[in-house]
Protein backbone atom coordinates (compact mmCIF):
# COMPACT_ATOMS: atom_id res chain seq x y z
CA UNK A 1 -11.37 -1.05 -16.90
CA UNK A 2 -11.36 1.33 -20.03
CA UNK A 3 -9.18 1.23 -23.07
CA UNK A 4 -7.58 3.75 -24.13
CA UNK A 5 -5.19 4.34 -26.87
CA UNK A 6 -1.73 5.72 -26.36
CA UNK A 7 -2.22 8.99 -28.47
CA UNK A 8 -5.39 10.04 -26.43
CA UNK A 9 -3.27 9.56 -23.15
CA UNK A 10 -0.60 11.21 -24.56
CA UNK A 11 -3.12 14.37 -26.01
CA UNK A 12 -5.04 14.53 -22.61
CA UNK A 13 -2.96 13.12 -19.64
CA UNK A 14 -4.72 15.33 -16.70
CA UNK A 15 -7.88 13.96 -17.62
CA UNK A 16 -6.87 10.49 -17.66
CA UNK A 17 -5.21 10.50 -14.05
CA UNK A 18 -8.56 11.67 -12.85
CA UNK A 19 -10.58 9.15 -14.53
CA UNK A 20 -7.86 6.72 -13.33
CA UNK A 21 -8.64 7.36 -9.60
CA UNK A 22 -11.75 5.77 -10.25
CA UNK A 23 -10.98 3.15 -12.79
CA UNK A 24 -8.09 1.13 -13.77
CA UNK A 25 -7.00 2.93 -17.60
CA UNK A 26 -5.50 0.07 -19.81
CA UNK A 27 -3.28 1.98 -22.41
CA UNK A 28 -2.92 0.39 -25.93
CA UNK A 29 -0.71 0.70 -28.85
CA UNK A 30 -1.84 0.39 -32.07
CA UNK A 31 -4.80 -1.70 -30.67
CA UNK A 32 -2.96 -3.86 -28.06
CA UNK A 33 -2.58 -3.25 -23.81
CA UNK A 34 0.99 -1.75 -23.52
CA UNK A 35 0.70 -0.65 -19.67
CA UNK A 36 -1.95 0.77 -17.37
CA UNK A 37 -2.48 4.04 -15.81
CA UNK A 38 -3.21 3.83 -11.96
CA UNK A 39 -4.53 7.05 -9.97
CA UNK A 40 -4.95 7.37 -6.33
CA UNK A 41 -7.49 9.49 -5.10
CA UNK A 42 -5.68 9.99 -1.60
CA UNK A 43 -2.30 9.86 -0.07
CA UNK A 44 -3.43 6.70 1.95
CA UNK A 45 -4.08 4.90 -1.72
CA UNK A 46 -0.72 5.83 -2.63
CA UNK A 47 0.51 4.18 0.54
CA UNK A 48 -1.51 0.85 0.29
CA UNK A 49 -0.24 0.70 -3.39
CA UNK A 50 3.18 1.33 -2.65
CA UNK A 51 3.20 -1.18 0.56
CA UNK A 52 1.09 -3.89 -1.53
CA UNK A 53 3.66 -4.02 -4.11
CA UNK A 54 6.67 -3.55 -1.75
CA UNK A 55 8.93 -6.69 -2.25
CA UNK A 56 10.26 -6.71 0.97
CA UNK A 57 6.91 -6.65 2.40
CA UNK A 58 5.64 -9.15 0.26
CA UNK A 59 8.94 -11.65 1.58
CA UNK A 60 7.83 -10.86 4.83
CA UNK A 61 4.06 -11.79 4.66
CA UNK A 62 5.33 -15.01 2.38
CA UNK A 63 7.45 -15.83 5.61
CA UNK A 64 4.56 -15.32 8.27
CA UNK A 65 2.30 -17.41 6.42
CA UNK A 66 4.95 -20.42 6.08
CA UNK A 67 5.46 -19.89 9.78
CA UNK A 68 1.80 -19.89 10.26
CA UNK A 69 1.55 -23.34 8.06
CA UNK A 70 4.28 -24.72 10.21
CA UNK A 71 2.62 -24.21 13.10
CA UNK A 72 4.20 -21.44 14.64
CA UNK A 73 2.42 -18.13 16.02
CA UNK A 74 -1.23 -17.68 17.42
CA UNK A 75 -4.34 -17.71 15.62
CA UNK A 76 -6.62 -14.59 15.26
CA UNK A 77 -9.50 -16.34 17.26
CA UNK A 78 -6.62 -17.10 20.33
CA UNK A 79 -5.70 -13.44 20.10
CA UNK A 80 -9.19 -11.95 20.42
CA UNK A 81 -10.00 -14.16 23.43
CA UNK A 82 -6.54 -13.02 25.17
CA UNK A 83 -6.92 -9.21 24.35
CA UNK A 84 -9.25 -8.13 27.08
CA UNK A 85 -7.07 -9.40 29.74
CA UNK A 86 -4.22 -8.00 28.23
CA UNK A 87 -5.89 -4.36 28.47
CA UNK A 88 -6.45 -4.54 31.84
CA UNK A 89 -3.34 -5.94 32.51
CA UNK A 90 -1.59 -2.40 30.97
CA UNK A 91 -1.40 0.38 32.44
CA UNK A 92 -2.66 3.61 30.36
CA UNK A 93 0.14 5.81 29.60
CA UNK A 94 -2.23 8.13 28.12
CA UNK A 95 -1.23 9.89 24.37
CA UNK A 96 2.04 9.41 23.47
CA UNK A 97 3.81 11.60 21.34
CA UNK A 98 5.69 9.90 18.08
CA UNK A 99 8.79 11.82 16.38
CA UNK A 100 9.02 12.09 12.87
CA UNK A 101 12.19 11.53 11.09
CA UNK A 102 14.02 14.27 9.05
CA UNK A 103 13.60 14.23 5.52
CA UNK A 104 16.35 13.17 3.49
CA UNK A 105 18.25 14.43 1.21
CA UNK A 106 19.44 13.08 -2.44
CA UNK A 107 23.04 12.75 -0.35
CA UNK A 108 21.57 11.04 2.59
CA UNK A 109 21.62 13.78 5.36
CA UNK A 110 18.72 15.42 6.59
CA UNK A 111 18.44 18.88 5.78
């Protein structure tokens, strides 16, 4: 991770998003960390990011693995040994086209 002061972020703010989608940027104030500066170099690192710190996806994965503690669900080993009698078993419906939904507006309707 590199340090960098506020000013210099401040002066050159381009050039520290790039650097940042290679390295984490740790922005100081007067000589202390005061936030960091996180780039993503593609739209799927701006997913993972946004997912990863998603607290409703965060409840849900604390839920599965209580579940999973509890004894409830299937491990990953069980899963593999079902899965190639579970492809045969299904019949190929070939590709399968997926609608997206409408963007939405700042009032809620698509448009």
């Amino acid at each position: 991770m590199r340090e960098v002061s506020l000013s210099e972020v401040k002066d050159d703010l381009s050039r520290y998003l790039r650097l940042a989608e290679k390295e984490g940027i740790v922005i100081t104030r007067h000589g202390r960390a005061a936030g960091v500066l996180i780039g993503f170099a593609s739209e799927e690192d701006w997913f993972d990011y946004r997912l990863e710190n998603d607290p409703r996806f965060l409840n849900r994965i604390a839920a599965a693995r209580a579940s999973l503690r509890a004894g409830r669900g299937i491990r990953f080993e069980e899963l593999e040994e079902e899965a190639p009698a579970n492809k045969a078993a299904a019949p190929d419906r070939g590709h399968v086209p997926v609608q997206k939904k409408r963007a939405r507006t700042r009032s809620g309707r698509g448009g």
